[in-house]
C-alpha atoms as a PDB file:
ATOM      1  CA  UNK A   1     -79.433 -83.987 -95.018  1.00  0.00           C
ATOM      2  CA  UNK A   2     -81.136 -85.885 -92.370  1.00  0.00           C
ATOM      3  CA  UNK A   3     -81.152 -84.026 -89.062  1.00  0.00           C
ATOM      4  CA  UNK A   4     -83.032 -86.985 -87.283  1.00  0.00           C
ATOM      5  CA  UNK A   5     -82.084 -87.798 -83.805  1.00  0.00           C
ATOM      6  CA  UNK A   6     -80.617 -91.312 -83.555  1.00  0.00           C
ATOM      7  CA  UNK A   7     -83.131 -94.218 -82.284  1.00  0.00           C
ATOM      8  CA  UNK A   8     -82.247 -94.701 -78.721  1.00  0.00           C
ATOM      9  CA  UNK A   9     -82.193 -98.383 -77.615  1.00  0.00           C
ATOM     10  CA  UNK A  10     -82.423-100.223 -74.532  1.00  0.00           C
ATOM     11  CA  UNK A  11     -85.327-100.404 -71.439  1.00  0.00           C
ATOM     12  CA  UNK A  12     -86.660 -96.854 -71.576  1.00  0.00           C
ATOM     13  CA  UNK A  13     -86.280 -94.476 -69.061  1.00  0.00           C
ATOM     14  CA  UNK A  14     -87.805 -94.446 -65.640  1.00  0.00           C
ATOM     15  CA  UNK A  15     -90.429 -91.463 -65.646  1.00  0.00           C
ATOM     16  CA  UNK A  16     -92.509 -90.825 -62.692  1.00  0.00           C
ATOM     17  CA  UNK A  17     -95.573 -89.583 -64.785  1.00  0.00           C
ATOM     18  CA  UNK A  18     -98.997 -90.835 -64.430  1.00  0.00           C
ATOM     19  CA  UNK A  19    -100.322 -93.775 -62.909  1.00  0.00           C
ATOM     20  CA  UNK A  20     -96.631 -95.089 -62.624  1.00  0.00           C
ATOM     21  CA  UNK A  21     -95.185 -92.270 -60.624  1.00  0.00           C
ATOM     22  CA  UNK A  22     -98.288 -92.765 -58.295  1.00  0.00           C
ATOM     23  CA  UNK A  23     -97.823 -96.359 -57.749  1.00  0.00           C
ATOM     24  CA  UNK A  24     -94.013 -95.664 -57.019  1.00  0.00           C
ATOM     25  CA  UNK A  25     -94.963 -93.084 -54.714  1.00  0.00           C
ATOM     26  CA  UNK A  26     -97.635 -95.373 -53.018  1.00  0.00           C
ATOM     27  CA  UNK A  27     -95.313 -98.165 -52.199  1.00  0.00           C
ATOM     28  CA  UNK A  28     -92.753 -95.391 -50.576  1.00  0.00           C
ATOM     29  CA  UNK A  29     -94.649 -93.736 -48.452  1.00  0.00           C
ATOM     30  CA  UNK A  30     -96.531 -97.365 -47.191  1.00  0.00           C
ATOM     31  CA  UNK A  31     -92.907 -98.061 -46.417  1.00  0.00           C
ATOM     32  CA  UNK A  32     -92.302 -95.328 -44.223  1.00  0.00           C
ATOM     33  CA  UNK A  33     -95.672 -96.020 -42.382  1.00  0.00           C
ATOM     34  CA  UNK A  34     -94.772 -97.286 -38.708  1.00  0.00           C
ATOM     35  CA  UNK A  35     -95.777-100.584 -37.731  1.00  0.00           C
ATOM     36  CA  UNK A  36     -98.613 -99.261 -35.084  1.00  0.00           C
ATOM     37  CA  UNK A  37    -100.589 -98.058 -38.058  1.00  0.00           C
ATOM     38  CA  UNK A  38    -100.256-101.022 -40.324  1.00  0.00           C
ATOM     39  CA  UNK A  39    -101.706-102.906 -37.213  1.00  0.00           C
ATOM     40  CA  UNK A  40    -104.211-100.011 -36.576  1.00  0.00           C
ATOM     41  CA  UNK A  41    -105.090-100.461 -40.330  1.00  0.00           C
ATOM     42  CA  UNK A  42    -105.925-104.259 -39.614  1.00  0.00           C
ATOM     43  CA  UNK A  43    -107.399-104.200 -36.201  1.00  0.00           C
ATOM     44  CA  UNK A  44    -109.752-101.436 -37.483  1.00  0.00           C
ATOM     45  CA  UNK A  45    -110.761-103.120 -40.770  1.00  0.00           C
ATOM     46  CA  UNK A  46    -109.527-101.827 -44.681  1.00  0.00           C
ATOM     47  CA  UNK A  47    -111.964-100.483 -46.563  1.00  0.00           C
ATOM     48  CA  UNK A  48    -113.039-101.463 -49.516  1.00  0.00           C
ATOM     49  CA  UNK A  49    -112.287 -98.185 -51.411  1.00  0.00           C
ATOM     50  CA  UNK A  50    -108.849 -98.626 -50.025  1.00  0.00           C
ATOM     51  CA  UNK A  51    -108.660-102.326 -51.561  1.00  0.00           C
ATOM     52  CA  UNK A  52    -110.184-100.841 -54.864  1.00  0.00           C
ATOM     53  CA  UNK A  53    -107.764 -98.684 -55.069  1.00  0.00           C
ATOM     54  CA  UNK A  54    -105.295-101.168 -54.571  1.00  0.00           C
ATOM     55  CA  UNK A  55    -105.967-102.911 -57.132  1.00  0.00           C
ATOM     56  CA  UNK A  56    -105.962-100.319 -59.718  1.00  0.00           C
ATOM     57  CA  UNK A  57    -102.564 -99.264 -58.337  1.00  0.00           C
ATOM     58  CA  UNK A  58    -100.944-103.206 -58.961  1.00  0.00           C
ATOM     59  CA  UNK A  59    -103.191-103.086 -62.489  1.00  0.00           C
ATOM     60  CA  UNK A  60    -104.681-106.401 -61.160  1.00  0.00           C
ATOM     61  CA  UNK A  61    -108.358-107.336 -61.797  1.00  0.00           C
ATOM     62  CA  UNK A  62    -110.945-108.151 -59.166  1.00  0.00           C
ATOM     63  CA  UNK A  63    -111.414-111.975 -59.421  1.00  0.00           C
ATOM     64  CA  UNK A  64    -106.953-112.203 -58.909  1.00  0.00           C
ATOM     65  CA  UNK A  65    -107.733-110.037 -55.709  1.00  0.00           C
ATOM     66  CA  UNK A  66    -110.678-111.855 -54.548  1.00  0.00           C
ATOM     67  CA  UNK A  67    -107.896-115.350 -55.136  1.00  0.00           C
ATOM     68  CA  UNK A  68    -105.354-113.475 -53.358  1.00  0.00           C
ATOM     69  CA  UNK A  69    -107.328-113.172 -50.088  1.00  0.00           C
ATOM     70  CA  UNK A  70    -109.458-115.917 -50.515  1.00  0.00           C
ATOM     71  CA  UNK A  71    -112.932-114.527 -51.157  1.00  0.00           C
ATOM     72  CA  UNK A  72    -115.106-116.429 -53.066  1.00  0.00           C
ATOM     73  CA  UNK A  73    -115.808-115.058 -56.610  1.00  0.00           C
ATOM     74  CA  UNK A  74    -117.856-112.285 -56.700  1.00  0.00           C
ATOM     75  CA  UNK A  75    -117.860-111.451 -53.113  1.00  0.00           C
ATOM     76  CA  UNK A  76    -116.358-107.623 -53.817  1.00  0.00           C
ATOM     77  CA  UNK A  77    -118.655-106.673 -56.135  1.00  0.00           C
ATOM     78  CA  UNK A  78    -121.646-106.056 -54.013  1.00  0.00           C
ATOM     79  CA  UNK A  79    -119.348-104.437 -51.553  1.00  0.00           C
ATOM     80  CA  UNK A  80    -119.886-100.565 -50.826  1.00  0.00           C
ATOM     81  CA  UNK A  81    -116.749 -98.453 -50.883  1.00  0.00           C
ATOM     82  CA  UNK A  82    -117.234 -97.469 -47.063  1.00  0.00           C
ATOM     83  CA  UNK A  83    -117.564-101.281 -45.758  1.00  0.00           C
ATOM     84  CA  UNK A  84    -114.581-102.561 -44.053  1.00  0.00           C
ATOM     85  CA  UNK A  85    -113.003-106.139 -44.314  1.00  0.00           C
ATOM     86  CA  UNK A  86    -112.500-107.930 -40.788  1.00  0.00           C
ATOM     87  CA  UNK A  87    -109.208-108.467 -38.907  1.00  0.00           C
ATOM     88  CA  UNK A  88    -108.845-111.688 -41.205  1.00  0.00           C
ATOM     89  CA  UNK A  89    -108.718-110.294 -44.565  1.00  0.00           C
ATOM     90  CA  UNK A  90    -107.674-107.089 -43.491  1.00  0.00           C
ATOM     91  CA  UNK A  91    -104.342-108.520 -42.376  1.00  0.00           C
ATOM     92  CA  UNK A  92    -104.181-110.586 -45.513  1.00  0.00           C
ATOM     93  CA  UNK A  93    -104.408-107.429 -47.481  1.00  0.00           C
ATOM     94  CA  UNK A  94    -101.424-105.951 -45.867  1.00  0.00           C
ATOM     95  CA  UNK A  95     -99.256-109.150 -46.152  1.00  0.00           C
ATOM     96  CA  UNK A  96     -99.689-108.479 -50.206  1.00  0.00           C
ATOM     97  CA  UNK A  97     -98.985-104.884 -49.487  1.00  0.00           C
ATOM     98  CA  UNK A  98     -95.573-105.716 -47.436  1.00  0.00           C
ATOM     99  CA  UNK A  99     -94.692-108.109 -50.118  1.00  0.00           C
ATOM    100  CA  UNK A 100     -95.282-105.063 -52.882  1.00  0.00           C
ATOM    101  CA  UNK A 101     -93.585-102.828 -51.299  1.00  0.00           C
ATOM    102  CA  UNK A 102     -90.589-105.199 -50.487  1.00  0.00           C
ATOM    103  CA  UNK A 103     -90.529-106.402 -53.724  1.00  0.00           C
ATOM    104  CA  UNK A 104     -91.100-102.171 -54.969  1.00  0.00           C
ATOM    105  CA  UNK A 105     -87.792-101.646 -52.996  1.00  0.00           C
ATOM    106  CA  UNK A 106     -85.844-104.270 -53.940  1.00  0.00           C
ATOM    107  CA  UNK A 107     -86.379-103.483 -57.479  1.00  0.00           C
ATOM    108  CA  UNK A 108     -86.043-100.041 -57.813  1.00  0.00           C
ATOM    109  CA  UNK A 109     -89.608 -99.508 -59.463  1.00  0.00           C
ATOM    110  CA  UNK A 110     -93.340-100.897 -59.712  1.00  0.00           C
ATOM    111  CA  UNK A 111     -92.687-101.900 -63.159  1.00  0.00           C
ATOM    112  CA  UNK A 112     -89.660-103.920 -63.156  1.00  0.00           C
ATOM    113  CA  UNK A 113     -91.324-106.162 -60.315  1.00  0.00           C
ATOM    114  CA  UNK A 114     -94.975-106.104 -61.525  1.00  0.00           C
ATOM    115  CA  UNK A 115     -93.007-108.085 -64.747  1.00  0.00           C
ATOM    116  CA  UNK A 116     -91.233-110.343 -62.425  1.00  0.00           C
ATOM    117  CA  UNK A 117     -94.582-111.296 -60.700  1.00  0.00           C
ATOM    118  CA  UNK A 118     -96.402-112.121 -63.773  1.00  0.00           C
ATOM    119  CA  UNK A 119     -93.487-114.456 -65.176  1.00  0.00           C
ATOM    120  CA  UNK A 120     -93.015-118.140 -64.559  1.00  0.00           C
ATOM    121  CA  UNK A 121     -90.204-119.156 -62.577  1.00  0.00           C
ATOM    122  CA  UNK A 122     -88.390-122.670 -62.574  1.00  0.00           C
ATOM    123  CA  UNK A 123     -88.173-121.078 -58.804  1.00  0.00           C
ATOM    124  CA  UNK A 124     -91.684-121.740 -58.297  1.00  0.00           C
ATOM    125  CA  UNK A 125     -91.965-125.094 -60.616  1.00  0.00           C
ATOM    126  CA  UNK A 126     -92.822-122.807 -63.176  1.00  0.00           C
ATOM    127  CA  UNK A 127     -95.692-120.735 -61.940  1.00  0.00           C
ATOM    128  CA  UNK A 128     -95.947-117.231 -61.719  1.00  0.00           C
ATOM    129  CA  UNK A 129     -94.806-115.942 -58.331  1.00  0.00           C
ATOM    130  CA  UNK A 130     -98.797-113.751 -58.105  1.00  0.00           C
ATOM    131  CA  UNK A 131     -99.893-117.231 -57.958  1.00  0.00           C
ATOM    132  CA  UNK A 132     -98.195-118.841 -55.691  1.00  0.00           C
ATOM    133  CA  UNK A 133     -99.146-115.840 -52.989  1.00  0.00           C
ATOM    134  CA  UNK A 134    -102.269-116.786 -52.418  1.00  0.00           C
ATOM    135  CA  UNK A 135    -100.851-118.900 -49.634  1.00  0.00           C
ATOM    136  CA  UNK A 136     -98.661-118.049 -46.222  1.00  0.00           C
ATOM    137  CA  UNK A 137     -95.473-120.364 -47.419  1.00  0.00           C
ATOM    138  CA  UNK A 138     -96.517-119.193 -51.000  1.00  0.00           C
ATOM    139  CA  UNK A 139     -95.662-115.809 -50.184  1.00  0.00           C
ATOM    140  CA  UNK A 140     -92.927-116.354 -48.272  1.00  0.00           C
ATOM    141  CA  UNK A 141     -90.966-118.009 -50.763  1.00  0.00           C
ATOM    142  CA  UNK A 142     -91.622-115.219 -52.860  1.00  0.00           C
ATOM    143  CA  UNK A 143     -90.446-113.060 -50.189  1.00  0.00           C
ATOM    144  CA  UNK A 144     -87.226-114.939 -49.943  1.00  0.00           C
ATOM    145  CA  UNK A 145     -86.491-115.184 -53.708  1.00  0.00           C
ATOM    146  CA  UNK A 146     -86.801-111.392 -53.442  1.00  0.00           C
ATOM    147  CA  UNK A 147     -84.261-111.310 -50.175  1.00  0.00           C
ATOM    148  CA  UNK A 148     -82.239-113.482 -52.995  1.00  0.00           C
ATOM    149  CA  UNK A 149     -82.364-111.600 -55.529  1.00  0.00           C
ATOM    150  CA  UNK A 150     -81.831-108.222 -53.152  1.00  0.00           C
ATOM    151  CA  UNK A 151     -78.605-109.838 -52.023  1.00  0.00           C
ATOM    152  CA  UNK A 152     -77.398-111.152 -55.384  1.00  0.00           C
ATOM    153  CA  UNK A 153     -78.240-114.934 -54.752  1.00  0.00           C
ATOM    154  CA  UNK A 154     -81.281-115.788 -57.257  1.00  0.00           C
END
């Protein structure tokens, strides 16, 4: 007699373990920052520790980053942890980080919208919507397809 649990099917569940949980946990407590110190954080300059670990948090790689806020390639690698970005790319940092955690909360989890991110969308003439950020009107139309898709439009 086989005493077996049955195979469970379907997405599986959401578990708050590991590097998951954290990046879950990042993107709600950036949203309960107040505005004063998101602008404190780009009038003072992000450091590039806090970038770095960015970008292990939205599993992206270096040279995607360094395309996102329009760096040339290579430019973070000599970078020390404790050097700070200017007003510029500081603020462009923090757009990426609104539209995470937006797109975090309209979601439910990291996950589900890291996916949607990474897959081509007739929305976006069939590009990816992480590529299409690397712009101002790039990123808000992904910020409006996730308003659309929030209010059951897409």
């Amino acid at each position: 007699m086989n005493h077996e649990s049955p195979k469970k099917r379907g997405r599986p569940r959401k578990t708050v373990d590991g590097l998951h949980g954290q990046t879950d946990r990042f993107f709600q407590q950036f949203a309960k920052l107040p505005f004063s110190e998101k602008e404190e954080m780009v009038l003072n300059g992000i450091t590039v520790k806090y970038l770095a670990d960015l970008i292990t948090f939205l599993r992206m790689d270096g040279a995607l980053m360094e395309r996102l806020l329009l760096l040339d390639s290579g430019e973070l690698a000599p970078m020390k942890e404790e050097d700070k970005f200017g007003p510029v790319v500081s603020d462009r940092i923090m757009a990426i980080l609104e539209l995470y955690s937006y797109g975090v909360d309209s979601m439910g989890e990291f996950e589900l919208f890291n996916e949607w991110m990474k897959r081509p969308s007739e929305k976006f003439v069939f590009h990816r919507p992480i590529d299409v950020i690397n712009t101002h009107p790039g990123l808000l139309e992904v910020r409006q397809a996730l308003h659309e898709i929030r209010t059951g439009y897409y």
